[in-house]
C-alpha atoms as a PDB file:
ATOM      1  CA  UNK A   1     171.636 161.843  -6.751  1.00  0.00           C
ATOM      2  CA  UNK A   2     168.577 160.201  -8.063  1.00  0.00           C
ATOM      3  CA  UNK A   3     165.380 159.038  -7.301  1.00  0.00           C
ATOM      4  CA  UNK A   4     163.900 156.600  -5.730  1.00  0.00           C
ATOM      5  CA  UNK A   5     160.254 154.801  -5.929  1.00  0.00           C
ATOM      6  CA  UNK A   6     158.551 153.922  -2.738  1.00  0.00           C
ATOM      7  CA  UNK A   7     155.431 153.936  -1.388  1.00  0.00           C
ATOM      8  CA  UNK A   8     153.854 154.314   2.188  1.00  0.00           C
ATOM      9  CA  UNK A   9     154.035 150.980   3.209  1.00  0.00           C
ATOM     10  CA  UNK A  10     157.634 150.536   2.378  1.00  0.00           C
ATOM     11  CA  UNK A  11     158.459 153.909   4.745  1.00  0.00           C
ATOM     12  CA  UNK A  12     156.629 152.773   7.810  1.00  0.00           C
ATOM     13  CA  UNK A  13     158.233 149.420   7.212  1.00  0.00           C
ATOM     14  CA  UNK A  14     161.485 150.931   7.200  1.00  0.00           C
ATOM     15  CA  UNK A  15     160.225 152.971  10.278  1.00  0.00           C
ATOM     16  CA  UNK A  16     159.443 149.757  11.955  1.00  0.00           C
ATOM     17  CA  UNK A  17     163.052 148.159  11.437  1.00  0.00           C
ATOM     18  CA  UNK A  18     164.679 151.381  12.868  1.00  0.00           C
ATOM     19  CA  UNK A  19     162.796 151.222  15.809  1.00  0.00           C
ATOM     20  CA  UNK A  20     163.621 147.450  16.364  1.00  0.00           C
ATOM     21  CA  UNK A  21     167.184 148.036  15.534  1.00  0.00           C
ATOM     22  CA  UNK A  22     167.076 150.832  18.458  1.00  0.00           C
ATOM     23  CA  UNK A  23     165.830 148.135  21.093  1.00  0.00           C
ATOM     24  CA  UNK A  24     169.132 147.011  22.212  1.00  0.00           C
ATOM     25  CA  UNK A  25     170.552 150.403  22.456  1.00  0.00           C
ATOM     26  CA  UNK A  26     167.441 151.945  24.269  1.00  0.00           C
ATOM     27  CA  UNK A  27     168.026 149.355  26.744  1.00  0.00           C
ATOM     28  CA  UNK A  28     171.492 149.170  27.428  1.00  0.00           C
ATOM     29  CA  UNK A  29     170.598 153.188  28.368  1.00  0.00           C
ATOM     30  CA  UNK A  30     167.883 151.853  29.958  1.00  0.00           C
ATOM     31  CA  UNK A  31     165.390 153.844  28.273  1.00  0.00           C
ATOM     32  CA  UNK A  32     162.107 151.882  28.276  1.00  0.00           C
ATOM     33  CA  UNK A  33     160.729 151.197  24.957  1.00  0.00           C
ATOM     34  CA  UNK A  34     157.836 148.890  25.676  1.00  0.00           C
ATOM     35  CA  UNK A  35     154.338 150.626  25.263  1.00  0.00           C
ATOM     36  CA  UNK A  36     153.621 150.307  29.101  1.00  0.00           C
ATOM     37  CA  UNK A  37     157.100 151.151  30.301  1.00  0.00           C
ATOM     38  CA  UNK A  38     157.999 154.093  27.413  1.00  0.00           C
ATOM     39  CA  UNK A  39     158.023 157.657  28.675  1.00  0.00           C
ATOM     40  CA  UNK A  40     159.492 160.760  26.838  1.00  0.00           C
ATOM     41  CA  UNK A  41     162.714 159.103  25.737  1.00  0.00           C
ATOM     42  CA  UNK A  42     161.444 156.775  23.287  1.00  0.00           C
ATOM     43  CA  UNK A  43     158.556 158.651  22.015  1.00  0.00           C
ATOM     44  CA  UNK A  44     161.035 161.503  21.306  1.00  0.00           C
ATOM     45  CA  UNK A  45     163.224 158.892  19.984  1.00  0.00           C
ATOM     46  CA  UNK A  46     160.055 157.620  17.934  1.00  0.00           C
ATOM     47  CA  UNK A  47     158.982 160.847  16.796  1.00  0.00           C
ATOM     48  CA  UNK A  48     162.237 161.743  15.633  1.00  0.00           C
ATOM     49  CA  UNK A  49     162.743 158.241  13.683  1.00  0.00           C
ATOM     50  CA  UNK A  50     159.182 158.960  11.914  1.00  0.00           C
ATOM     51  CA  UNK A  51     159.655 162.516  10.897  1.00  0.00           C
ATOM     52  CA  UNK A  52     163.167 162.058   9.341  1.00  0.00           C
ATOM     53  CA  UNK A  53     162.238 158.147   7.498  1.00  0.00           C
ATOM     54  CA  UNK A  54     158.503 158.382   6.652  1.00  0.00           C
ATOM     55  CA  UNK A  55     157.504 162.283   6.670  1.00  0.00           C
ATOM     56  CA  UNK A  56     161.140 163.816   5.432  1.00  0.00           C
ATOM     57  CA  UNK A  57     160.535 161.474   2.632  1.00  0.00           C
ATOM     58  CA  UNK A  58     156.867 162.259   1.703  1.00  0.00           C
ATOM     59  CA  UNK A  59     157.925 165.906   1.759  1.00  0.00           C
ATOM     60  CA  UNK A  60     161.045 165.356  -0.886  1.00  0.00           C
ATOM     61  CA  UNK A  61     158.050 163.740  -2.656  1.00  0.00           C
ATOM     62  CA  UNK A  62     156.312 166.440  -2.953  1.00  0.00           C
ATOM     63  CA  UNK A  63     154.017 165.509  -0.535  1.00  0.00           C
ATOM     64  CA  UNK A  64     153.118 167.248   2.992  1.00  0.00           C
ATOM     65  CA  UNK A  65     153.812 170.561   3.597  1.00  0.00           C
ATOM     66  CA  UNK A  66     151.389 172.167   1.001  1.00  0.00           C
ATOM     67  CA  UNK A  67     148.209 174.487   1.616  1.00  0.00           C
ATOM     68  CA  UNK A  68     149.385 175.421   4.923  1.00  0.00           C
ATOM     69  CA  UNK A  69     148.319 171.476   6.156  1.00  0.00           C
ATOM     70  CA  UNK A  70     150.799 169.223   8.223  1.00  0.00           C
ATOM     71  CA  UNK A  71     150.574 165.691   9.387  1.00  0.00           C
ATOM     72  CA  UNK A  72     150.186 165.026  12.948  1.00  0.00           C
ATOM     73  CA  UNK A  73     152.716 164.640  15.810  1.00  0.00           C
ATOM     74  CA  UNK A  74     153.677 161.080  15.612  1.00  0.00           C
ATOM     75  CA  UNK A  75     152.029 159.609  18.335  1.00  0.00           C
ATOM     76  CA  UNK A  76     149.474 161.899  19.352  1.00  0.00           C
ATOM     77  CA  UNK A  77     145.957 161.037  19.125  1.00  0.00           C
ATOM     78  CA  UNK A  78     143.549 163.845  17.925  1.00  0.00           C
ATOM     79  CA  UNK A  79     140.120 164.519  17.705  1.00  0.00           C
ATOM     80  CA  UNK A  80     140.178 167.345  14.418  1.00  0.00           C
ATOM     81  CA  UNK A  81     142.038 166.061  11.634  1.00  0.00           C
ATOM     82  CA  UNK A  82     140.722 168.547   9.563  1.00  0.00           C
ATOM     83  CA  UNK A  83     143.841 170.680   9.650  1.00  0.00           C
ATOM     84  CA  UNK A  84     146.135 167.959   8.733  1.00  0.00           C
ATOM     85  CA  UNK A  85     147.060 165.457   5.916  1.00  0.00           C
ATOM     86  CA  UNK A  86     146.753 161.795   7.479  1.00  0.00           C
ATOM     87  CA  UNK A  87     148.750 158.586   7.163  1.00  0.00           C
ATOM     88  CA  UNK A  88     145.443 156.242   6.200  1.00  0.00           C
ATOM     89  CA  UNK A  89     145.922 152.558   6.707  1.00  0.00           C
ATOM     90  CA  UNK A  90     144.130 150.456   5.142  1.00  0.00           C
ATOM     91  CA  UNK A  91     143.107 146.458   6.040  1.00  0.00           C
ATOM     92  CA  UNK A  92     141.249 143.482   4.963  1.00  0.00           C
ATOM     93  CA  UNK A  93     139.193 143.419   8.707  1.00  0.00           C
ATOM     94  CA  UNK A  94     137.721 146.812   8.167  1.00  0.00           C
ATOM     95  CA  UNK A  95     136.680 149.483   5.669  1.00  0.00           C
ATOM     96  CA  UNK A  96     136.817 151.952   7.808  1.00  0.00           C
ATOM     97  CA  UNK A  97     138.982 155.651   7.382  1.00  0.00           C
ATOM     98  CA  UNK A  98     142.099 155.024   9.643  1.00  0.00           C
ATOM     99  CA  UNK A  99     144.516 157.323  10.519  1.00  0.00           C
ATOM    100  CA  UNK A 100     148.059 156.165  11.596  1.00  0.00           C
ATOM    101  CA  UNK A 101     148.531 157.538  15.665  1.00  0.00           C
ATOM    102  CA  UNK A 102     152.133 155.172  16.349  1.00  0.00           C
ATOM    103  CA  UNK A 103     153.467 151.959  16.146  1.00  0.00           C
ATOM    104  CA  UNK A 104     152.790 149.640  19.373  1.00  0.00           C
ATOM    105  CA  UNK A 105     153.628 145.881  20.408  1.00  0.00           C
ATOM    106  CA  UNK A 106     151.304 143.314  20.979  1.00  0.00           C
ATOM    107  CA  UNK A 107     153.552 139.859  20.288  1.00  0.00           C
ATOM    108  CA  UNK A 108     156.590 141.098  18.669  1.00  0.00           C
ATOM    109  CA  UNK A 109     158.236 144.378  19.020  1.00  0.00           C
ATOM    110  CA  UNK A 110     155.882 147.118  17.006  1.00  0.00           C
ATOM    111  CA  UNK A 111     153.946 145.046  15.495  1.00  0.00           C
ATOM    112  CA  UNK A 112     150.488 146.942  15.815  1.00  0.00           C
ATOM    113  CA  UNK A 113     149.301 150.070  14.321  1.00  0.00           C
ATOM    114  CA  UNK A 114     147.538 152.595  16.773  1.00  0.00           C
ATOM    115  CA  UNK A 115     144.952 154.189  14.847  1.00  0.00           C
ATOM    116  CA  UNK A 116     142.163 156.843  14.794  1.00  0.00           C
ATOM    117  CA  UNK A 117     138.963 156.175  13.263  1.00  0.00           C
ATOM    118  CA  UNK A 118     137.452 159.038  10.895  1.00  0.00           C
ATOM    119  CA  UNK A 119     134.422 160.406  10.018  1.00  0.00           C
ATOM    120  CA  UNK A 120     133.311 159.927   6.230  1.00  0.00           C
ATOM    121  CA  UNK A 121     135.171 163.523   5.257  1.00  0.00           C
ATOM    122  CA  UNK A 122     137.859 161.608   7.070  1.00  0.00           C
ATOM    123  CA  UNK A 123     138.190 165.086   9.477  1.00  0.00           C
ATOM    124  CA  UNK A 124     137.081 163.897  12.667  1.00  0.00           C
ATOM    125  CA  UNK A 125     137.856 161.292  14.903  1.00  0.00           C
ATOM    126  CA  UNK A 126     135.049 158.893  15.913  1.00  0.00           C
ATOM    127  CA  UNK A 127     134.526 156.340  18.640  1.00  0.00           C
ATOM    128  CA  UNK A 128     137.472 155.041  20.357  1.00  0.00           C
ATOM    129  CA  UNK A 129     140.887 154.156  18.860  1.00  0.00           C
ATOM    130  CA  UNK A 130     141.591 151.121  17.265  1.00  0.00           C
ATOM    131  CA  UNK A 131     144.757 148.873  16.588  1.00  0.00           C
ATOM    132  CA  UNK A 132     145.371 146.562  13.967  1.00  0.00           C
ATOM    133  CA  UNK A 133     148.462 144.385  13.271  1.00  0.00           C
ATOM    134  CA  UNK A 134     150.754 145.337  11.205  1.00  0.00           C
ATOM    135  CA  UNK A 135     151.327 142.966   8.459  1.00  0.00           C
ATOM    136  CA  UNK A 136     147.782 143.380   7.858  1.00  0.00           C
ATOM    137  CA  UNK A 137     147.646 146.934   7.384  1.00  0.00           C
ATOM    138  CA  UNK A 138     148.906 149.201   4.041  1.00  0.00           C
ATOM    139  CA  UNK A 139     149.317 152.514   4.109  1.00  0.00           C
ATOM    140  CA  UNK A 140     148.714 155.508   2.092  1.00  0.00           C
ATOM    141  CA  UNK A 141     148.362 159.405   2.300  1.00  0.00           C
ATOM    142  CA  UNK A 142     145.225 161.372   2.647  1.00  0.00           C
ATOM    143  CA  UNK A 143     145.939 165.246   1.730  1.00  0.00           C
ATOM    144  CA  UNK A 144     143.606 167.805   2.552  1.00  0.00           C
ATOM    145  CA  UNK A 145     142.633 170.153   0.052  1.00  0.00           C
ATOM    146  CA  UNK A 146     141.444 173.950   0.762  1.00  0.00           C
ATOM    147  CA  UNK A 147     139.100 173.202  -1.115  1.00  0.00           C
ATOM    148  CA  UNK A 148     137.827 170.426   1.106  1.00  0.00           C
ATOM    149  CA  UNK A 149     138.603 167.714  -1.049  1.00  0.00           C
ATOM    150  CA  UNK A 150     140.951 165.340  -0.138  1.00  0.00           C
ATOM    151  CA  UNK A 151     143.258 163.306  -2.373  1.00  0.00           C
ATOM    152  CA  UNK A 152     145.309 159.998  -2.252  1.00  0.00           C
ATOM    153  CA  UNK A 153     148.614 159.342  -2.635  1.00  0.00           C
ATOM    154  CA  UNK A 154     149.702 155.883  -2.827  1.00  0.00           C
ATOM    155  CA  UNK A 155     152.739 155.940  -5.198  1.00  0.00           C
ATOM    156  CA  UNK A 156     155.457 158.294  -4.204  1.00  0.00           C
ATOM    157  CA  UNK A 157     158.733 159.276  -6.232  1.00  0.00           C
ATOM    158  CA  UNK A 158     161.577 160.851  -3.625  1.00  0.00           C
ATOM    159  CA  UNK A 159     163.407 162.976  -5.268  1.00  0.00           C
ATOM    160  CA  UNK A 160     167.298 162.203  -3.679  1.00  0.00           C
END
């Protein structure tokens, strides 16, 4: 079929849009959505959404699965992220090593990005979490190595 050139940024955007388009649906089955009303519903709806747009595509990149490493449950904040490959984002307000925990709203509908902070080997989690907006924030991926050193994938090529 092809290929096609993306990056991180461009999935969780088209993450983002999926989730809005969803909002009239979730509520005409009056499933809450909103970060203080969402239970299981959405977040499985949300999980599902992220696995099949932004991590289905990283792994037909190439990307994901290798050295017995995973990303984390979509939505799940965790303390050890030395077992996993992490969704970094980065921002102009802070240099700090952020990992991407979900999508939340602040003014418009998931327009925030829950995140993690990391220690320096980017492993553990420090302090408490952290949101920025959105259309501040780019992303990239951070895969572990067995060897303990991580490398950065910004540019990804999905084989289709």
């Amino acid at each position: 079929m092809g290929t096609w050139h993306t990056d991180p940024t461009e999935l969780v955007s088209i993450f983002r849009r999926a989730l809005v388009a969803l909002i009239p649906v979730a509520e005409a089955a009056r499933i809450p959505w909103r970060d203080a009303d969402a239970y299981d519903d959405w977040d499985e709806i949300a999980r599902v959404l992220f696995n099949q747009i932004v991590l289905r595509s990283l792994e037909w990149a190439g990307v994901g699965k290798e050295d017995g490493f995973t990303f984390p449950e979509y939505g799940m904040y965790l303390e050890d992220y030395s077992s996993h490959h992490v969704i970094g984002v980065r921002t102009q307000q802070t240099h700090e090593r952020l990992a991407v925990v979900a999508l939340t709203t602040d003014h418009d509908a998931f327009d925030t990005v829950a995140c993690r902070r990391l220690d320096a080997q980017g492993s553990l989690a420090v302090g408490e979490p952290l949101s920025v907006a959105l259309a501040d924030a780019t992303f990239y991926v951070e895969r572990r190595g067995k060897d303990g050193l991580n490398a950065v994938t910004e540019a990804l090529v999905v084989e289709l």
